[in-house]
C-alpha atoms as a PDB file:
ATOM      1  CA  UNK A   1       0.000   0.000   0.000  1.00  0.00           C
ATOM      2  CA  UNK A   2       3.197   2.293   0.026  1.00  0.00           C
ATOM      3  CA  UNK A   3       2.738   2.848   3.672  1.00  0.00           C
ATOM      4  CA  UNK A   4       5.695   2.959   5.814  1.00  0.00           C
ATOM      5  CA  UNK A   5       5.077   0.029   8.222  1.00  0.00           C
ATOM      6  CA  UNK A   6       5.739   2.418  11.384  1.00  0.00           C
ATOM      7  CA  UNK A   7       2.577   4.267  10.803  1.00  0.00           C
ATOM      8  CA  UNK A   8       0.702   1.202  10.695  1.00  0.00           C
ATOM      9  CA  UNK A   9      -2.463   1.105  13.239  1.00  0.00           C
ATOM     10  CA  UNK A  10      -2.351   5.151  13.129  1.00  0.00           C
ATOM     11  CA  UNK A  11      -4.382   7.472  11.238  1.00  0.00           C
ATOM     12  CA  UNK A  12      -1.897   8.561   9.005  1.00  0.00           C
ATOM     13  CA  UNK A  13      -2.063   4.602   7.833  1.00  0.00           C
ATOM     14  CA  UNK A  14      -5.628   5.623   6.264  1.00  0.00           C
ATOM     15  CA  UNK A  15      -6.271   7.657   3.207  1.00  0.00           C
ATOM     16  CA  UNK A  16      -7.364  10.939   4.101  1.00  0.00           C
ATOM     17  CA  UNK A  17     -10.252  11.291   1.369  1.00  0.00           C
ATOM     18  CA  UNK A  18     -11.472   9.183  -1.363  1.00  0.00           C
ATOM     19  CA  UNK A  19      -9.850  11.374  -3.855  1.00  0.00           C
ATOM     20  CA  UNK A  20      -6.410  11.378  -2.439  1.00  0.00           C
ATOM     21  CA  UNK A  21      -6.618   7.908  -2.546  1.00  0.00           C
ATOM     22  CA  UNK A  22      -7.718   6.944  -5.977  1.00  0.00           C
ATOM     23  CA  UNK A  23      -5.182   9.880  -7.267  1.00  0.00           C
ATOM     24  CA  UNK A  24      -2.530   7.566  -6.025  1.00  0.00           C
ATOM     25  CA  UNK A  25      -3.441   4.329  -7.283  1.00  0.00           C
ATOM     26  CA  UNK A  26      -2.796   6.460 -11.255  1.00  0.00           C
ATOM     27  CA  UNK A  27       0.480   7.799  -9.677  1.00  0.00           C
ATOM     28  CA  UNK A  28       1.611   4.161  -8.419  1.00  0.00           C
ATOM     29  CA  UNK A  29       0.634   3.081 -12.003  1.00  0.00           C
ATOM     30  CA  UNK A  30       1.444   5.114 -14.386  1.00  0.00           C
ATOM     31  CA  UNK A  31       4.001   7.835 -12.943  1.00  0.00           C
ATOM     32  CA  UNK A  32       6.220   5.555 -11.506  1.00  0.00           C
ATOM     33  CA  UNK A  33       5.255   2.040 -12.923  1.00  0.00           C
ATOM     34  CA  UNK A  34       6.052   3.551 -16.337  1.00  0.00           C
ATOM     35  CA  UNK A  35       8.900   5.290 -15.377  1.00  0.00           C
ATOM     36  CA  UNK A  36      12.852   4.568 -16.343  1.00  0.00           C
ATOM     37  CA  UNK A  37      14.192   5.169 -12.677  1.00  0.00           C
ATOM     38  CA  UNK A  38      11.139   2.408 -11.267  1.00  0.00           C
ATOM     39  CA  UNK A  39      12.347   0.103 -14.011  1.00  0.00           C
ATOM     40  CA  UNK A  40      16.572   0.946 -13.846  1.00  0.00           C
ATOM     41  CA  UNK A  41      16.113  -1.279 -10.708  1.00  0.00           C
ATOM     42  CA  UNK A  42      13.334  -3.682 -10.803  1.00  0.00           C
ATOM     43  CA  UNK A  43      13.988  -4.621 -14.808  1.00  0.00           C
ATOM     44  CA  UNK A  44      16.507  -7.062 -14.150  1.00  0.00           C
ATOM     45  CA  UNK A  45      14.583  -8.805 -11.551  1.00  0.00           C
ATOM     46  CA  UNK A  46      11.456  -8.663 -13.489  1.00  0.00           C
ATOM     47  CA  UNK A  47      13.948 -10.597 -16.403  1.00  0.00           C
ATOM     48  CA  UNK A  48      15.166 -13.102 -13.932  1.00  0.00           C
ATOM     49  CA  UNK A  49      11.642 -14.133 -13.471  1.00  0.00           C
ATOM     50  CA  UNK A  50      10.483 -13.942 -17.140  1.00  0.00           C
ATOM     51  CA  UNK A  51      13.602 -15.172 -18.862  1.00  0.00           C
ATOM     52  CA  UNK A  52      12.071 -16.534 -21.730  1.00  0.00           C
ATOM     53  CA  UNK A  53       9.592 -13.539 -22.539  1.00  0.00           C
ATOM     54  CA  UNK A  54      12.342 -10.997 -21.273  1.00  0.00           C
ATOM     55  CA  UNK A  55      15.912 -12.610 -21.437  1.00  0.00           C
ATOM     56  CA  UNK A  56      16.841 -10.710 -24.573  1.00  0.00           C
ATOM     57  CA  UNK A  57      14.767  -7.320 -24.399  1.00  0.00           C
ATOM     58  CA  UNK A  58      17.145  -4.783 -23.359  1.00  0.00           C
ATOM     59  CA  UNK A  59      15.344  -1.923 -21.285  1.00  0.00           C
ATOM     60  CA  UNK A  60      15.372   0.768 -23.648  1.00  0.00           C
ATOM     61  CA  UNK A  61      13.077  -1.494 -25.481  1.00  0.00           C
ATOM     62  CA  UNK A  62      11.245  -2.562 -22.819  1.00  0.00           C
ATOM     63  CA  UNK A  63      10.840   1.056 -21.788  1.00  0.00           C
ATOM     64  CA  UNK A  64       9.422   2.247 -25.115  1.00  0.00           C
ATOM     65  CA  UNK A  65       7.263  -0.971 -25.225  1.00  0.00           C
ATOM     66  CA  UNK A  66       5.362  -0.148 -21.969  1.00  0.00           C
ATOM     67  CA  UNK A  67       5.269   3.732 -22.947  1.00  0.00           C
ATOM     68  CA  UNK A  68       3.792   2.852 -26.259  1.00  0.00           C
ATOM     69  CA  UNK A  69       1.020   5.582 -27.450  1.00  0.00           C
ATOM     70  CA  UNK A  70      -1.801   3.548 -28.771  1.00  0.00           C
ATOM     71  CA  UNK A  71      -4.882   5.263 -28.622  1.00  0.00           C
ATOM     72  CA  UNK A  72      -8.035   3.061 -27.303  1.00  0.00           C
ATOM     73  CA  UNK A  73     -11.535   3.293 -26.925  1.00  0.00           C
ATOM     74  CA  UNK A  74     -11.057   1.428 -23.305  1.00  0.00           C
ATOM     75  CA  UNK A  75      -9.560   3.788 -20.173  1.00  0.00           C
ATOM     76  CA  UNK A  76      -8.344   0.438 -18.179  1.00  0.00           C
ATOM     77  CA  UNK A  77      -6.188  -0.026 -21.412  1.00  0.00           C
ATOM     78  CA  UNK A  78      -5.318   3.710 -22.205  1.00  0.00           C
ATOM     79  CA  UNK A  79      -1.099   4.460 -22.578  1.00  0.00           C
ATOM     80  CA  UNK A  80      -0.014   7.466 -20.268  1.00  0.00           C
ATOM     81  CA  UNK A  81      -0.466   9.568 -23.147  1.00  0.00           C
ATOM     82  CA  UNK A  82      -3.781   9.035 -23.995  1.00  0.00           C
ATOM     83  CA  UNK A  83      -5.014   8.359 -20.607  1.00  0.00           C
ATOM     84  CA  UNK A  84      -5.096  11.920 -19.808  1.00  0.00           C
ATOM     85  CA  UNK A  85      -7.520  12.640 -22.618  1.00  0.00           C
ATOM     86  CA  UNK A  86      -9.962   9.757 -21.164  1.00  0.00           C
ATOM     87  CA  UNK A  87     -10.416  11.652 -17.841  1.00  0.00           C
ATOM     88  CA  UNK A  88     -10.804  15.230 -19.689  1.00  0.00           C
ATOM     89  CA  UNK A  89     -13.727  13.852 -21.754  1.00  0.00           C
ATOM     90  CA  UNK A  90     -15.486  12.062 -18.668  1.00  0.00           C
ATOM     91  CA  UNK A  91     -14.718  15.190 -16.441  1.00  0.00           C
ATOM     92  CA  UNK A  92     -16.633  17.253 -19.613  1.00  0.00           C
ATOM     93  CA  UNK A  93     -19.512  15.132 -20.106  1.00  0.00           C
ATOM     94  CA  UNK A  94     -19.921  14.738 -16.051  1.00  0.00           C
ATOM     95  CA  UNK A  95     -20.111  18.991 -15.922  1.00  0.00           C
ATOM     96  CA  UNK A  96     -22.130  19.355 -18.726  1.00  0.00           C
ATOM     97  CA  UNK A  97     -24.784  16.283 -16.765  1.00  0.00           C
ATOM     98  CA  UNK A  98     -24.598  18.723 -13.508  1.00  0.00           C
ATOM     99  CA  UNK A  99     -25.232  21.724 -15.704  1.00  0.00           C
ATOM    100  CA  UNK A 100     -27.979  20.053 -17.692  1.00  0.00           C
ATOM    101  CA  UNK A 101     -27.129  20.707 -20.952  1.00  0.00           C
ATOM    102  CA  UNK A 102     -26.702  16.689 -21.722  1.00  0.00           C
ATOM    103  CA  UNK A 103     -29.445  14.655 -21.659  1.00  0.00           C
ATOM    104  CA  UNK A 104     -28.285  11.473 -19.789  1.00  0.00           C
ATOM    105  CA  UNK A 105     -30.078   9.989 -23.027  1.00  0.00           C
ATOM    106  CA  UNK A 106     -27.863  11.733 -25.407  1.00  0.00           C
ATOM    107  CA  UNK A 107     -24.862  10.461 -23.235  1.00  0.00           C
ATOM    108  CA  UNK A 108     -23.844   7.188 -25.458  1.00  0.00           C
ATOM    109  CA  UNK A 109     -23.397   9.761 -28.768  1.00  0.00           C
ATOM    110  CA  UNK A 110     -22.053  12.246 -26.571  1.00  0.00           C
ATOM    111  CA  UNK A 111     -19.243   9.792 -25.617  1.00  0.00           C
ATOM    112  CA  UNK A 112     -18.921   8.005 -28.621  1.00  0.00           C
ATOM    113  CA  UNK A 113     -18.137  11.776 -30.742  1.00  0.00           C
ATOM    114  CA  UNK A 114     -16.039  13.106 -27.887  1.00  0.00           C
ATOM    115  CA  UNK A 115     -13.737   9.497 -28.236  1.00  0.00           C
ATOM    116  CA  UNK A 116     -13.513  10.488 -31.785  1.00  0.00           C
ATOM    117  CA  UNK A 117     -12.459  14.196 -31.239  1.00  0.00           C
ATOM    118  CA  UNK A 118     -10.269  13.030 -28.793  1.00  0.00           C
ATOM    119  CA  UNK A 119      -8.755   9.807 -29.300  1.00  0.00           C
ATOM    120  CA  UNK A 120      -9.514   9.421 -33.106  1.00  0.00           C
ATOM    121  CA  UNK A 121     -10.937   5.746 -32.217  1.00  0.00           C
ATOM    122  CA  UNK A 122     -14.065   4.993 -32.931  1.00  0.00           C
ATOM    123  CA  UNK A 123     -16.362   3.089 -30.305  1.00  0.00           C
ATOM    124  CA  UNK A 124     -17.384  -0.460 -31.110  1.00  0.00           C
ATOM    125  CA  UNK A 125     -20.452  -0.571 -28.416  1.00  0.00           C
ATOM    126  CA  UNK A 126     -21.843   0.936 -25.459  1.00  0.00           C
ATOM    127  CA  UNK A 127     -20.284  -1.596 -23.347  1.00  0.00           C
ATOM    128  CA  UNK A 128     -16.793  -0.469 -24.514  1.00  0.00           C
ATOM    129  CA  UNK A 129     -17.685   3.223 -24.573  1.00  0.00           C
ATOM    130  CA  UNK A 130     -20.198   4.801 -21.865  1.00  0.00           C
ATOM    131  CA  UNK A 131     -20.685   1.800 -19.943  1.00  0.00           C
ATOM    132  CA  UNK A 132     -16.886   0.573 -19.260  1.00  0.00           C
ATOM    133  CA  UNK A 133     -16.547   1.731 -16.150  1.00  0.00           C
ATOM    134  CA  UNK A 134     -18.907   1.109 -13.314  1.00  0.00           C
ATOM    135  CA  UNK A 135     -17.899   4.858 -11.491  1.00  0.00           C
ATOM    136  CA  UNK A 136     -21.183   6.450 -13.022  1.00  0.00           C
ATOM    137  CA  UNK A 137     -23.759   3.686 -12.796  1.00  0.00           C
ATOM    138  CA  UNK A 138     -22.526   3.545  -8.840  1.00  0.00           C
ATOM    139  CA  UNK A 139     -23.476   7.355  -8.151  1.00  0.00           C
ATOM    140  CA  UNK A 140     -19.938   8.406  -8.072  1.00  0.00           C
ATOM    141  CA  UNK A 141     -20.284  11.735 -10.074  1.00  0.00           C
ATOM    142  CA  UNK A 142     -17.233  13.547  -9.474  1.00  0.00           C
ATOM    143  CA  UNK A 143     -14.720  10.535  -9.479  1.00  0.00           C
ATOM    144  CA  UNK A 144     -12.692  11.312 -12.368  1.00  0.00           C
ATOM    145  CA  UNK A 145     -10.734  14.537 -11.450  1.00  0.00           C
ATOM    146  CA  UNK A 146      -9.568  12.401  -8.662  1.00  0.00           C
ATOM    147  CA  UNK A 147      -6.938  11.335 -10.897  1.00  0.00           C
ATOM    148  CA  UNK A 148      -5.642  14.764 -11.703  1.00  0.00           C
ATOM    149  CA  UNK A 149      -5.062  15.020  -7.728  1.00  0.00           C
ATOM    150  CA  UNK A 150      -2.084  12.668  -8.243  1.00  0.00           C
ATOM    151  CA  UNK A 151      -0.571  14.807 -11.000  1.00  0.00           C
ATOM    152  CA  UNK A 152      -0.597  18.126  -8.620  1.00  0.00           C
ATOM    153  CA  UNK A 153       0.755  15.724  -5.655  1.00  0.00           C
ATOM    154  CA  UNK A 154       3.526  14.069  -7.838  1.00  0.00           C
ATOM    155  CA  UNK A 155       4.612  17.897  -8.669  1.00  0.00           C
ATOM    156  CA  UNK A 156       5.076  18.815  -5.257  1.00  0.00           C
ATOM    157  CA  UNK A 157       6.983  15.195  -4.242  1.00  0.00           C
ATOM    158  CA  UNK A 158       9.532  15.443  -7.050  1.00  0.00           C
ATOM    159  CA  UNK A 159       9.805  19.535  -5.906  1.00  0.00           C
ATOM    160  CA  UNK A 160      10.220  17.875  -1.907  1.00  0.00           C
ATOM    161  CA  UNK A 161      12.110  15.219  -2.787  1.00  0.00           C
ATOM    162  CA  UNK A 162      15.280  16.430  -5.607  1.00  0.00           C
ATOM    163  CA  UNK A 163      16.845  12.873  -5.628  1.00  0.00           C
ATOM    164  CA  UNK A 164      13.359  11.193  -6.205  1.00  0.00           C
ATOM    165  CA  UNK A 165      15.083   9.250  -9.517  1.00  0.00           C
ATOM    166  CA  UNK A 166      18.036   8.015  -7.681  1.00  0.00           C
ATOM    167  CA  UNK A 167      16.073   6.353  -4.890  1.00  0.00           C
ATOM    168  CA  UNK A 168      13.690   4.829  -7.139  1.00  0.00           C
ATOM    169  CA  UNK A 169      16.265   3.993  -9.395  1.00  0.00           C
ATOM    170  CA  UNK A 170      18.199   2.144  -6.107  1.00  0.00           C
ATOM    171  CA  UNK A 171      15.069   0.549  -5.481  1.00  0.00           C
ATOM    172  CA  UNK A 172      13.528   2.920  -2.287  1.00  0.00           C
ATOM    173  CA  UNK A 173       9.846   3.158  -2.774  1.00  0.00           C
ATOM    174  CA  UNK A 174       9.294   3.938   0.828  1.00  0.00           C
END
């Protein structure tokens, strides 16, 4: 949970809001799962365990595999690149719900043209477009500028913390 085990049983152990803790979940993920210090230290490891499928894929290729831009209809799937575009077009259509000026009906088209505009992919159904994720159907209106909350955090952590790439690079996540 990237919690240092001394604040275990404490309330600094919890997550202080639901937003603070989805926003790190994207920067566990994507900021530093994707990134060359995370991977200067756990790639040969991760080789060691996958020899076959790994043995002979140096990192630079590994890094540009995993960093790939491939634009997709499907968030859960999105590349950092693109991922950023799927949380600006739910953030849009979620203020223009609040504001009333969607129709919930006309969300599926809504969705469908902003993918287009945004991602240049076209949407194969509802269940891979509107309906992928489960955050509106539960009521949680609101959810997706969560994510952007881990963007503004990892700002101020790399501004705290100068030598950030040398102790992930050695392998300190704590």
């Amino acid at each position: 949970n990237g919690l240092a085990p001394a604040l275990e049983r404490t309330p600094l152990a919890q997550a202080p809001s639901f937003g603070v803790n989805e926003s790190q979940s994207r920067t566990w993920e994507n900021l530093v799962g994707r990134s060359r210090p995370f991977w200067t230290h756990w790639y040969g490891p991760l080789q060691d365990t996958f020899p076959d499928q790994l043995g002979d894929v140096g990192l630079d290729a590994f890094m540009a595999a995993i960093n790939r831009a491939h634009p997709t209809a499907l968030r859960s799937l999105a590349d950092e690149t693109t991922y950023s575009l799927h949380i600006i077009l739910r953030f849009d259509l979620e203020r223009r719900l609040i504001e009333e000026t969607l129709d919930p009906a006309d969300l599926p088209e809504a969705w469908n043209a902003g993918v287009q505009d945004l991602l240049g992919v076209d949407v194969p159904n509802d269940a891979d477009g509107v309906l992928q994720d489960t955050h509106w159907s539960g009521g949680q209106i609101g959810y997706f500028p969560t994510y952007v909350m881990s963007l503004q955090i990892w700002s101020v952590v790399r501004e705290a913390i100068p030598d950030l790439d040398a102790q992930m690079a050695a392998g300190d996540l704590l």
